[in-house]
PDB file of N, CA and C in Angstrom:
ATOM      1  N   UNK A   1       0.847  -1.180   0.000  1.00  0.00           N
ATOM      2  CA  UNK A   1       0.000   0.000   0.000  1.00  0.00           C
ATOM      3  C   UNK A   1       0.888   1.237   0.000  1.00  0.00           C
ATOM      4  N   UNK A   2       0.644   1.999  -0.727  1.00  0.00           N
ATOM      5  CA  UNK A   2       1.337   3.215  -1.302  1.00  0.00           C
ATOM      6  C   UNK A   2       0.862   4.517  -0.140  1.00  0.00           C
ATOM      7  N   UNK A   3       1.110   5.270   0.106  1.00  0.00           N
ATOM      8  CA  UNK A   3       0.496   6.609   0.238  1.00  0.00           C
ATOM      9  C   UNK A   3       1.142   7.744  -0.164  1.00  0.00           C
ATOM     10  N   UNK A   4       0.591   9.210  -0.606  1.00  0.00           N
ATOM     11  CA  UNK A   4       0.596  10.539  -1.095  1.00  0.00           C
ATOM     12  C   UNK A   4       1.646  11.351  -0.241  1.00  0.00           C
ATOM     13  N   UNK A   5       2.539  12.003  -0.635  1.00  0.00           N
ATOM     14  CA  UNK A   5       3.424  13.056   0.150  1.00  0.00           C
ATOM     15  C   UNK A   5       3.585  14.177  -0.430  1.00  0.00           C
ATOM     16  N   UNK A   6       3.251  15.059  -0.189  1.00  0.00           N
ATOM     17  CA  UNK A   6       3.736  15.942  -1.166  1.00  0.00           C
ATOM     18  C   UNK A   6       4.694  17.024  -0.120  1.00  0.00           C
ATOM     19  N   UNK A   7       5.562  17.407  -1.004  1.00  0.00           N
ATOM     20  CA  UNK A   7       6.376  18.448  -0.804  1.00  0.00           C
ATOM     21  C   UNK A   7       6.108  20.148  -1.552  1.00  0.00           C
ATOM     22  N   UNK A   8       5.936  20.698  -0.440  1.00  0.00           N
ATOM     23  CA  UNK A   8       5.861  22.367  -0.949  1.00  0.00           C
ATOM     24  C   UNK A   8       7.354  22.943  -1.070  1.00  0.00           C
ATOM     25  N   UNK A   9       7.619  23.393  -1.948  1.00  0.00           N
ATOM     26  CA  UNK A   9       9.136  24.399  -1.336  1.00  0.00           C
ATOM     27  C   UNK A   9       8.362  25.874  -1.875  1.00  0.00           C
ATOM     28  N   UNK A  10       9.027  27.136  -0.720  1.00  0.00           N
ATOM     29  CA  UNK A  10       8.288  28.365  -0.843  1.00  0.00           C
ATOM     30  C   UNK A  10       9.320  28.940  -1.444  1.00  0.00           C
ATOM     31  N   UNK A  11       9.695  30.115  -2.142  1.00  0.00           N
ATOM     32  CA  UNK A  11      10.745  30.913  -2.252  1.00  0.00           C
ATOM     33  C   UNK A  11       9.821  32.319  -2.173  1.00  0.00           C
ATOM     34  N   UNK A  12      10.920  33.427  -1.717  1.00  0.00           N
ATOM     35  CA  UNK A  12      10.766  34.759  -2.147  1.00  0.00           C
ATOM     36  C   UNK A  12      11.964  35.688  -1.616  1.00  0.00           C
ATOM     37  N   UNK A  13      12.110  36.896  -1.829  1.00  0.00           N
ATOM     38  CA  UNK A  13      12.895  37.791  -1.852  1.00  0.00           C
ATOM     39  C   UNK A  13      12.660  38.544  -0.221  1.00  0.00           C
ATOM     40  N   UNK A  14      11.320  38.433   0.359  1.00  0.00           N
ATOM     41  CA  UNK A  14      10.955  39.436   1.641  1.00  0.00           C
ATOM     42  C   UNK A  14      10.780  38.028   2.219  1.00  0.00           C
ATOM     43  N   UNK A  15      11.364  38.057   3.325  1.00  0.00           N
ATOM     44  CA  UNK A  15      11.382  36.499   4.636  1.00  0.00           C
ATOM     45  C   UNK A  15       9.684  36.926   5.357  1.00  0.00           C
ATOM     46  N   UNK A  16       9.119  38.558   5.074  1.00  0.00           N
ATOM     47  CA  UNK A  16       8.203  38.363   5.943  1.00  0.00           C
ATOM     48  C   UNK A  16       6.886  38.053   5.180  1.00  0.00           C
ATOM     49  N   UNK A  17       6.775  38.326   3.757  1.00  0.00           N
ATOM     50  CA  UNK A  17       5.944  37.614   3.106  1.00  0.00           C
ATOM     51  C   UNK A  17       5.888  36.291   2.910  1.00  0.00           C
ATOM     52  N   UNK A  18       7.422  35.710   2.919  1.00  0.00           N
ATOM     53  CA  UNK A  18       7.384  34.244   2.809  1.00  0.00           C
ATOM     54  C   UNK A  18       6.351  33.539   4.015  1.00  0.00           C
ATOM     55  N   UNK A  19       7.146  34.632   5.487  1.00  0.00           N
ATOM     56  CA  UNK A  19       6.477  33.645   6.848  1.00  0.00           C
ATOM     57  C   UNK A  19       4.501  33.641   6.478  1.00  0.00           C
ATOM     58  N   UNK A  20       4.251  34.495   6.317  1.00  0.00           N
ATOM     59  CA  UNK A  20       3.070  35.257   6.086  1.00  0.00           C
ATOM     60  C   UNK A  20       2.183  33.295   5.535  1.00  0.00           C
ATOM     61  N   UNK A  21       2.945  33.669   4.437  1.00  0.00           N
ATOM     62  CA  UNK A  21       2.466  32.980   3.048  1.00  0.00           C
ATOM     63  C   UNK A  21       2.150  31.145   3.796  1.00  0.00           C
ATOM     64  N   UNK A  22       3.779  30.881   4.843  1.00  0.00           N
ATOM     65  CA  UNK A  22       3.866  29.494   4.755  1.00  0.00           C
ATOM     66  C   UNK A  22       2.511  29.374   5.916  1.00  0.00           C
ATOM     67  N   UNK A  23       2.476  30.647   6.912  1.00  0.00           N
ATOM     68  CA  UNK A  23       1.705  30.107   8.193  1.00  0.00           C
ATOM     69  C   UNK A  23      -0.015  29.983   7.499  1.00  0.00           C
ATOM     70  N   UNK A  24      -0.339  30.662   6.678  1.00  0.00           N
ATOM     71  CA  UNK A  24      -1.975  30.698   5.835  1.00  0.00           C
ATOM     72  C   UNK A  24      -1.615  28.605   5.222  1.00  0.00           C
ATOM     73  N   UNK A  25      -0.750  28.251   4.789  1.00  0.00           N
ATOM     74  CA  UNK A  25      -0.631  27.124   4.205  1.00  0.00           C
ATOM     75  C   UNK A  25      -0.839  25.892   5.187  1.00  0.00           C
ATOM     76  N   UNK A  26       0.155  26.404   6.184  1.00  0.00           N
ATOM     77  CA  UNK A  26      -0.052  25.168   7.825  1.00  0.00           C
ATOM     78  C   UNK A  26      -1.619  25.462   7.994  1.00  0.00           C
ATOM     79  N   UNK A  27      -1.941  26.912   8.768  1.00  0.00           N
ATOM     80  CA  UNK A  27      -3.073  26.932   9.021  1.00  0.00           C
ATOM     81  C   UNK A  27      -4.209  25.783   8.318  1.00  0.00           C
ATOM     82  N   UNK A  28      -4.443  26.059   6.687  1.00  0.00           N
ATOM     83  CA  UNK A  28      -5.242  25.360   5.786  1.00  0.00           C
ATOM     84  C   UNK A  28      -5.163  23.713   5.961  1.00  0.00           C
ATOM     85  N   UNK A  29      -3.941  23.412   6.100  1.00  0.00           N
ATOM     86  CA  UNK A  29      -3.579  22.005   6.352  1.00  0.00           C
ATOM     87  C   UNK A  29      -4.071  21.300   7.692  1.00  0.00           C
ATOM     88  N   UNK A  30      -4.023  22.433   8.799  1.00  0.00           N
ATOM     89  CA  UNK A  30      -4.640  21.838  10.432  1.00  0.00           C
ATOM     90  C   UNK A  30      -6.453  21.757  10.015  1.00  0.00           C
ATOM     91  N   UNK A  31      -6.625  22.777   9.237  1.00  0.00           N
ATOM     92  CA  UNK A  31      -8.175  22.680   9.301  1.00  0.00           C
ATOM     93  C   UNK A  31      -8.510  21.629   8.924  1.00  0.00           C
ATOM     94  N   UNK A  32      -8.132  21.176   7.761  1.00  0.00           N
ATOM     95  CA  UNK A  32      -8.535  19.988   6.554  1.00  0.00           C
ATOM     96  C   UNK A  32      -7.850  18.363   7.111  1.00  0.00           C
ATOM     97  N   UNK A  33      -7.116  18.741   8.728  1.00  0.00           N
ATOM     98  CA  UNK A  33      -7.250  17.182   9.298  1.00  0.00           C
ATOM     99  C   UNK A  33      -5.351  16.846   8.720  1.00  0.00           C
ATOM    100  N   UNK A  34      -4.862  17.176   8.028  1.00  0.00           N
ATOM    101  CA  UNK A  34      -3.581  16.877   7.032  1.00  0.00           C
ATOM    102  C   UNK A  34      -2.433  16.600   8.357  1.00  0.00           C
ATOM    103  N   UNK A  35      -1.498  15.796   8.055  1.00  0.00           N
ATOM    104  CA  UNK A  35      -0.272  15.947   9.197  1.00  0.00           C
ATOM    105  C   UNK A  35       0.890  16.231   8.103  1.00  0.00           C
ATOM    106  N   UNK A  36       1.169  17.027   8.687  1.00  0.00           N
ATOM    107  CA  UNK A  36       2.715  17.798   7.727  1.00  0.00           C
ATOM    108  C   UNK A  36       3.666  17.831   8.782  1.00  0.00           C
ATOM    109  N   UNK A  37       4.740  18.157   8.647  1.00  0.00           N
ATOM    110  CA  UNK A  37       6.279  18.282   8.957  1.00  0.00           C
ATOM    111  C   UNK A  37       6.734  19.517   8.312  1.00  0.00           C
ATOM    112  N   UNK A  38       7.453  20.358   9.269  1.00  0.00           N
ATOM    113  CA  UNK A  38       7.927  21.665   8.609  1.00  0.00           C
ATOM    114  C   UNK A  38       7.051  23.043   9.983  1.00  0.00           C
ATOM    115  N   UNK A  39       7.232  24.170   8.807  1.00  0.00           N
ATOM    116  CA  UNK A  39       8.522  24.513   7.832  1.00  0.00           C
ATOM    117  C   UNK A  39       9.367  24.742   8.472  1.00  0.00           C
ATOM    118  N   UNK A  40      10.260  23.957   7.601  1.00  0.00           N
ATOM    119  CA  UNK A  40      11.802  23.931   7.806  1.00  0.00           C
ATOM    120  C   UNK A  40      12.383  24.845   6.600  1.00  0.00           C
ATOM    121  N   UNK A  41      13.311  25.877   7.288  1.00  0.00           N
ATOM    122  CA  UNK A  41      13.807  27.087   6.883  1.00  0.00           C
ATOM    123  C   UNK A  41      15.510  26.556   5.979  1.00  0.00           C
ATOM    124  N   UNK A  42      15.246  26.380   5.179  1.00  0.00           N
ATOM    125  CA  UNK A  42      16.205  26.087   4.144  1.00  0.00           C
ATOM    126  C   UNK A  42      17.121  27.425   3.783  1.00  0.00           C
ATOM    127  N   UNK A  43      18.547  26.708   3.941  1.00  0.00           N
ATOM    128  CA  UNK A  43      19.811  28.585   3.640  1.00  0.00           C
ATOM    129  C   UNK A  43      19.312  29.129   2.812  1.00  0.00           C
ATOM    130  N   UNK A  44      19.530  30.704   2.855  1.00  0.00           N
ATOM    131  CA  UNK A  44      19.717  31.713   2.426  1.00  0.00           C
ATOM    132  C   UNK A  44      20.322  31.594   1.019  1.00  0.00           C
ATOM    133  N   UNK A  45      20.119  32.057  -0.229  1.00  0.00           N
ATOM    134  CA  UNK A  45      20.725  31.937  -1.070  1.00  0.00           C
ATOM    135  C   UNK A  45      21.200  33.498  -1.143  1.00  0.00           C
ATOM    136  N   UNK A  46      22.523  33.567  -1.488  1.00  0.00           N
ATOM    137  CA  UNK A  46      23.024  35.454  -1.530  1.00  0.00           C
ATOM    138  C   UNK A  46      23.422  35.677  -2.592  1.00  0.00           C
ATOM    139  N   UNK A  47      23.148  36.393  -3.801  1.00  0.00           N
ATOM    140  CA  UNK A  47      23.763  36.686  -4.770  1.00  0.00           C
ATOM    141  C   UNK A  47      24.107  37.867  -4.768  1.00  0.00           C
ATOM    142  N   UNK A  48      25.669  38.241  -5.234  1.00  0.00           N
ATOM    143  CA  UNK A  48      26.401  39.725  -5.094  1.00  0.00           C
ATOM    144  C   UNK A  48      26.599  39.958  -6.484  1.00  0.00           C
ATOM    145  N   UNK A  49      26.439  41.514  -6.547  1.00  0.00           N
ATOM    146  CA  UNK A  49      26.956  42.034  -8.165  1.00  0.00           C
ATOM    147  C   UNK A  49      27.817  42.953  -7.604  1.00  0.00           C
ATOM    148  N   UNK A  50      28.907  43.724  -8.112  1.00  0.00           N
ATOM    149  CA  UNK A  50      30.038  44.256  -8.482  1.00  0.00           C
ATOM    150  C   UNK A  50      29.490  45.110  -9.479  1.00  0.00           C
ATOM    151  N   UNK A  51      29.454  46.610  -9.400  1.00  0.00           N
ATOM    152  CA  UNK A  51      29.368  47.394 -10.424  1.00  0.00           C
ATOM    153  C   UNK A  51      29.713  48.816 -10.779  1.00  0.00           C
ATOM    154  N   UNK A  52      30.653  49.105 -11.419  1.00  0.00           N
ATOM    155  CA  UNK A  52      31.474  50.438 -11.532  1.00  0.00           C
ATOM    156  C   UNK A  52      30.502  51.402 -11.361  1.00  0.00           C
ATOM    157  N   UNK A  53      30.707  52.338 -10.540  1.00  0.00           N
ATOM    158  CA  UNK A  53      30.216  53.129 -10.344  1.00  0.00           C
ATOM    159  C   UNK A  53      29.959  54.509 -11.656  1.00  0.00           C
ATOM    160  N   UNK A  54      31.247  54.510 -12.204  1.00  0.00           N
ATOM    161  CA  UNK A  54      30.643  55.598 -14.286  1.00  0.00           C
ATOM    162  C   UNK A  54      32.249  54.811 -14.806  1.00  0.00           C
ATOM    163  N   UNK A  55      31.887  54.898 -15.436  1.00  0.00           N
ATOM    164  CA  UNK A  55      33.041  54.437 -16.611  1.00  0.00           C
ATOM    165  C   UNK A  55      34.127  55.097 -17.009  1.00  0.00           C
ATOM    166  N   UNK A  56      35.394  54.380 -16.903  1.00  0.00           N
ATOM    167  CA  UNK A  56      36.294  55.320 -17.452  1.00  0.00           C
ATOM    168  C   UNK A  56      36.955  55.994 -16.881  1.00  0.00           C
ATOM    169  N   UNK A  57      36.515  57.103 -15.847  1.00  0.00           N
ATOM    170  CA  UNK A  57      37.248  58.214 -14.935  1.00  0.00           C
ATOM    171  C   UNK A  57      37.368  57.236 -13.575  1.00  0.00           C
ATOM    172  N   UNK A  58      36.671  57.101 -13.115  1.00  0.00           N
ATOM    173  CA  UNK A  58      36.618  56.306 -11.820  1.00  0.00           C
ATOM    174  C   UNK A  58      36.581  54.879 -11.820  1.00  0.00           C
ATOM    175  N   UNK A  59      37.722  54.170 -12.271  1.00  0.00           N
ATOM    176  CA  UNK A  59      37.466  52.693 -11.797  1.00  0.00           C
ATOM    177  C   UNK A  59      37.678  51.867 -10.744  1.00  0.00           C
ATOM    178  N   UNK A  60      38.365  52.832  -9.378  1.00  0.00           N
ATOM    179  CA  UNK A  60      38.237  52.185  -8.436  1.00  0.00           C
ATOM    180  C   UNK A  60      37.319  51.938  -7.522  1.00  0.00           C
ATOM    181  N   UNK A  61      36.338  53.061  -7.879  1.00  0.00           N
ATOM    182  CA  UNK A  61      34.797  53.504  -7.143  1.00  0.00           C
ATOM    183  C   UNK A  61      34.106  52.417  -7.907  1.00  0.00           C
ATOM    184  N   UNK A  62      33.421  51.612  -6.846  1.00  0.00           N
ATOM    185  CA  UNK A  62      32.413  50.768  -7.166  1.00  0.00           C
ATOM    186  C   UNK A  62      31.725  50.711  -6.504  1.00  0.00           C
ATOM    187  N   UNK A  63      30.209  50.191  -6.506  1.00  0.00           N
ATOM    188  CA  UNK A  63      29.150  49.922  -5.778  1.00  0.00           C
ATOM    189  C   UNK A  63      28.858  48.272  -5.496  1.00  0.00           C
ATOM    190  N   UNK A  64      28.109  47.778  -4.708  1.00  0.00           N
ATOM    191  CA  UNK A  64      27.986  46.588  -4.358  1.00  0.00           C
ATOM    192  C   UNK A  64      26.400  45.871  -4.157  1.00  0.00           C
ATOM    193  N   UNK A  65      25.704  44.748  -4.912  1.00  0.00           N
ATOM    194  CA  UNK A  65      24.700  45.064  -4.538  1.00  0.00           C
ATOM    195  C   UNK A  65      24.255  43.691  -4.392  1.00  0.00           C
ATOM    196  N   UNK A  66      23.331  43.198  -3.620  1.00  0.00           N
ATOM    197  CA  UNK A  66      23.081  41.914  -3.710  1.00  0.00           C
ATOM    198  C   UNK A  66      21.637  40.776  -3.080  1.00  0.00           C
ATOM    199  N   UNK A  67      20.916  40.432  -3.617  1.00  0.00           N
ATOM    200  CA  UNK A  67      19.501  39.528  -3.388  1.00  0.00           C
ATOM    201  C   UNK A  67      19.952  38.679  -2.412  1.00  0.00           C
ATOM    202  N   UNK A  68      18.720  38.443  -1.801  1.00  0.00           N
ATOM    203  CA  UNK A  68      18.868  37.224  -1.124  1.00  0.00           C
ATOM    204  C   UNK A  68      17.595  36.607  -1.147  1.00  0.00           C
ATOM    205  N   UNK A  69      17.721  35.498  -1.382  1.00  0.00           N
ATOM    206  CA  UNK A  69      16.841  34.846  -1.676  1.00  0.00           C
ATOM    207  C   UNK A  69      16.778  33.585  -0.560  1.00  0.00           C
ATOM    208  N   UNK A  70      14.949  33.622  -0.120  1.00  0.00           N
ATOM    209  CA  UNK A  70      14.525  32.738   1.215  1.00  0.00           C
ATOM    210  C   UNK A  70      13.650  31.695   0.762  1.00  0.00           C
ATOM    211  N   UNK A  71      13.945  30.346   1.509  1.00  0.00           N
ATOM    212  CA  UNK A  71      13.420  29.262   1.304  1.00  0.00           C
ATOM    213  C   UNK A  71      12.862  28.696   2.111  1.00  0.00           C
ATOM    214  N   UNK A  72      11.415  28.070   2.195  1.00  0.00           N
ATOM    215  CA  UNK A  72      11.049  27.181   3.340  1.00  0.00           C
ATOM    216  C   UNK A  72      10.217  26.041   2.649  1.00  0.00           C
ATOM    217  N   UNK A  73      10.110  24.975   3.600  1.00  0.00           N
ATOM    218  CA  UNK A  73       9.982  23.621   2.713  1.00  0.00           C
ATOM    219  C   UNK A  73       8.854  23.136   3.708  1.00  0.00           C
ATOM    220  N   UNK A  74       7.939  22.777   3.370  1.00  0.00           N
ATOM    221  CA  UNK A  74       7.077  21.266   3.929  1.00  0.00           C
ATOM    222  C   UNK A  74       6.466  20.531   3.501  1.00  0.00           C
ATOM    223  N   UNK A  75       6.440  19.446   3.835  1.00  0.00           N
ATOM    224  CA  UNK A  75       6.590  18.163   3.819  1.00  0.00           C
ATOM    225  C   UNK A  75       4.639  17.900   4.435  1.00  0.00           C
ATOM    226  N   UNK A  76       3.731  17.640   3.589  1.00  0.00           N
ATOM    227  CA  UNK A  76       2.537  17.339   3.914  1.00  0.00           C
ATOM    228  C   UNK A  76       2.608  15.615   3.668  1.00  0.00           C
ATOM    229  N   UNK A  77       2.105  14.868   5.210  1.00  0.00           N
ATOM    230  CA  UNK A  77       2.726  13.287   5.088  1.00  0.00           C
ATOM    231  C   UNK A  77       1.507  12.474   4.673  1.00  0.00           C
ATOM    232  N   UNK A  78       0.357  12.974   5.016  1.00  0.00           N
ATOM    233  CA  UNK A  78      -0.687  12.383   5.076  1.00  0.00           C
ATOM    234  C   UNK A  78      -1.865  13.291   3.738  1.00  0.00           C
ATOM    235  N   UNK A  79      -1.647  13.252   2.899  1.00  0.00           N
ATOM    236  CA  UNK A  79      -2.652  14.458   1.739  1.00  0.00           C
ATOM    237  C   UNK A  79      -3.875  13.990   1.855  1.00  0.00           C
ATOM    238  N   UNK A  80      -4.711  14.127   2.163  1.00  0.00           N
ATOM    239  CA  UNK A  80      -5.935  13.461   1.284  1.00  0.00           C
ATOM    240  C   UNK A  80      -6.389  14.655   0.195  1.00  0.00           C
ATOM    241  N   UNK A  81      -7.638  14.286   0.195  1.00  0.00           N
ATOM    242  CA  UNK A  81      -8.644  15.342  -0.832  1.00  0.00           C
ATOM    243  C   UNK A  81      -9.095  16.489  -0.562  1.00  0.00           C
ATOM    244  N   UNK A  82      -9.583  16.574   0.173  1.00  0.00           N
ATOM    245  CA  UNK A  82      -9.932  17.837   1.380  1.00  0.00           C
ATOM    246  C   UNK A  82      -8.855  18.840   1.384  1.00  0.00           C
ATOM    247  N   UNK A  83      -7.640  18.568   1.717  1.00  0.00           N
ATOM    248  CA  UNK A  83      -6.121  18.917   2.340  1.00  0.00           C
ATOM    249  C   UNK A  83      -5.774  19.794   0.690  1.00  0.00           C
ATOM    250  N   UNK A  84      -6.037  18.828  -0.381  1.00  0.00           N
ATOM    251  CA  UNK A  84      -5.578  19.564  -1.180  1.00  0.00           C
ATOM    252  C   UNK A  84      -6.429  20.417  -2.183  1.00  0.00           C
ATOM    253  N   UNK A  85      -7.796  20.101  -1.779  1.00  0.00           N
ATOM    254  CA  UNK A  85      -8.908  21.077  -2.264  1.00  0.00           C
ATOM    255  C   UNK A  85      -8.853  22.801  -1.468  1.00  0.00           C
ATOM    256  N   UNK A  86      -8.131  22.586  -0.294  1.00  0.00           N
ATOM    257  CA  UNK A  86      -7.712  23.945   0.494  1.00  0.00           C
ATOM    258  C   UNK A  86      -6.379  24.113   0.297  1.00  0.00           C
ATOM    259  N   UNK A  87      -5.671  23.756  -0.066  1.00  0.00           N
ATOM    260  CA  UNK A  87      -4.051  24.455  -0.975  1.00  0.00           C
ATOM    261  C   UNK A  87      -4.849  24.905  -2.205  1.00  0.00           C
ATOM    262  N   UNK A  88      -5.516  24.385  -2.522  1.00  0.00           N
ATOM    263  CA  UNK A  88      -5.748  24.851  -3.639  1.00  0.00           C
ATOM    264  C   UNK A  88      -6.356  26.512  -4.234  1.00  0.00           C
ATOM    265  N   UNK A  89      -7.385  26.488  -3.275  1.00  0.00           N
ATOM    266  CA  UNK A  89      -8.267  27.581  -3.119  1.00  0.00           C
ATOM    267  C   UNK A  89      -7.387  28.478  -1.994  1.00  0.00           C
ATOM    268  N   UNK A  90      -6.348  28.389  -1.304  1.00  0.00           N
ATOM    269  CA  UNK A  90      -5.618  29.690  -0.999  1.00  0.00           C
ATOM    270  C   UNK A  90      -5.171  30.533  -1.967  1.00  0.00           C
ATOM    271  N   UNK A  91      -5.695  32.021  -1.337  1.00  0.00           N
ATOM    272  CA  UNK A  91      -4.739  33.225  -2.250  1.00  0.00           C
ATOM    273  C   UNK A  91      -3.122  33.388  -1.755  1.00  0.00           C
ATOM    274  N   UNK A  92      -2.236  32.923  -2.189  1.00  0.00           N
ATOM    275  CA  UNK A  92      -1.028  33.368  -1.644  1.00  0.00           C
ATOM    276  C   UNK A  92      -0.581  35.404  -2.291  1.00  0.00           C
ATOM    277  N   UNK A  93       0.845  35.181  -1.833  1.00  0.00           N
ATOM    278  CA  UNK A  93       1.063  36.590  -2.425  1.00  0.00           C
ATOM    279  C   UNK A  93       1.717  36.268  -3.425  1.00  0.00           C
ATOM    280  N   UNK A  94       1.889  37.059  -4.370  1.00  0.00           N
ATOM    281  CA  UNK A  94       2.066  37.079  -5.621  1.00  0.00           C
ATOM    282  C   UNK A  94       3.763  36.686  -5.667  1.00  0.00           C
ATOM    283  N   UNK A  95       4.500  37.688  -5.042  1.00  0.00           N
ATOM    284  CA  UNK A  95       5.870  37.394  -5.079  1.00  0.00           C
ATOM    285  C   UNK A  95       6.517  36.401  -4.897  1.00  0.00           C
ATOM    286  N   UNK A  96       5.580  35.441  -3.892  1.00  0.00           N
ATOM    287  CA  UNK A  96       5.913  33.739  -3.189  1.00  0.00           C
ATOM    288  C   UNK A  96       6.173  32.729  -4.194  1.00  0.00           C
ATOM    289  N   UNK A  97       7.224  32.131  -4.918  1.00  0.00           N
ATOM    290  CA  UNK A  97       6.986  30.968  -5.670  1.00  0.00           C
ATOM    291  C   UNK A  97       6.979  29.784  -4.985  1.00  0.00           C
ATOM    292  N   UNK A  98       5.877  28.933  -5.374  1.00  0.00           N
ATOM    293  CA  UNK A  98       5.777  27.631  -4.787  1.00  0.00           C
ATOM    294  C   UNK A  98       5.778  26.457  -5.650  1.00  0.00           C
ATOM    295  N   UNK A  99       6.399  25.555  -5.516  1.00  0.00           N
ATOM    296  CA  UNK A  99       7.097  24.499  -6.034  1.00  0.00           C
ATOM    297  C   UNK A  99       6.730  23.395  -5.414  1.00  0.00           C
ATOM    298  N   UNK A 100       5.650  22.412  -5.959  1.00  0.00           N
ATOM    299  CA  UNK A 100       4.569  21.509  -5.491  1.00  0.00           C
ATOM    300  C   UNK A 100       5.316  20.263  -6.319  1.00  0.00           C
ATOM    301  N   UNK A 101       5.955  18.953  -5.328  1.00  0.00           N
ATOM    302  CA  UNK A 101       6.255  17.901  -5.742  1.00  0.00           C
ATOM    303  C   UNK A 101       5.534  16.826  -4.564  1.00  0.00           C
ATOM    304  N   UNK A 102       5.169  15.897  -5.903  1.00  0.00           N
ATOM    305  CA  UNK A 102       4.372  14.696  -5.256  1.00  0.00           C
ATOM    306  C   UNK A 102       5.231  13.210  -5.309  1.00  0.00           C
ATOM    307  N   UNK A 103       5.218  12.927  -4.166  1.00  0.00           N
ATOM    308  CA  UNK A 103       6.166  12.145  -4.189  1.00  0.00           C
ATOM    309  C   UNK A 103       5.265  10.552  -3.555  1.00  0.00           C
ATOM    310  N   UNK A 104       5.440   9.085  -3.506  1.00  0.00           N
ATOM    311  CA  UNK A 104       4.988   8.344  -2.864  1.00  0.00           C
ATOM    312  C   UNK A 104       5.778   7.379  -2.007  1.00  0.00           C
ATOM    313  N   UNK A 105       5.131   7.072  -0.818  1.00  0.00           N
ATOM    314  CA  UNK A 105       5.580   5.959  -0.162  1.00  0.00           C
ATOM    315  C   UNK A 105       4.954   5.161   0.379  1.00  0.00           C
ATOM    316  N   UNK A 106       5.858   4.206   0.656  1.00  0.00           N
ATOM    317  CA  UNK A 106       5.512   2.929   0.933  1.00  0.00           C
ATOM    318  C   UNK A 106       5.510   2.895   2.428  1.00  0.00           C
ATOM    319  N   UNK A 107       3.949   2.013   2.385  1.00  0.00           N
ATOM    320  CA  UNK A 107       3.424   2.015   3.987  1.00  0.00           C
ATOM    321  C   UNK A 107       4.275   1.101   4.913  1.00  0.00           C
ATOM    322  N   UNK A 108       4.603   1.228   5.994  1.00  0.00           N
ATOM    323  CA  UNK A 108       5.263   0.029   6.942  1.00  0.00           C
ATOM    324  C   UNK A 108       4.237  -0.947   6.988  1.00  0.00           C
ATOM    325  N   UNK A 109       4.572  -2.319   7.146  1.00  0.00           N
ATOM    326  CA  UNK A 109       3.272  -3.127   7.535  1.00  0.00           C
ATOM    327  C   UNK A 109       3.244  -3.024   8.859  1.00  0.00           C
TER     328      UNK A 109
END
């Protein structure tokens, strides 16, 4: 006997829209009966740019600038129908990308 897992991963640029976003998702999941695991706050991704400040006259003057990008992950263990008829029908925020993998396992006897 098989059962349903799915994995959410959240991303966004503001950590407080992300929190915002993941706690409306738990919330939906306690209503609808679901047992999940999480969120678990996955590193920081940092990306830096390097960029001359004008060209030519000044090349030791530079500016520095750089994203960071936030991740949180959960792990819904138990999905049924219900569980995912309310992921479904949440409004998240727009900026949040969410990344929905379904994965299966195998029951212990």
């Amino acid at each position: 006997m098989e059962r349903e897992k799915i994995r959410l991963k959240l991303k966004a640029y503001d950590h407080r829209v992300l929190d915002k976003s993941v706690s409306a998702i738990v919330d939906a999941i306690k209503r609808s009966g679901g047992n999940f695991i999480g969120p678990v706050p996955l590193p920081t991704k940092i990306k830096r740019y390097t960029v001359l400040r004008s060209p030519h006259v000044n090349k030791d003057s530079r500016e520095q600038f750089e994203t960071r990008i936030h991740t949180r992950m959960i792990d819904i263990v138990n999905a049924t129908g219900e569980t995912v008829d309310s992921l479904m029908k949440l409004d998240l925020a727009p900026e949040v990308d969410v990344e929905v993998r379904s994965m299966s396992q195998k029951a212990a006897k």
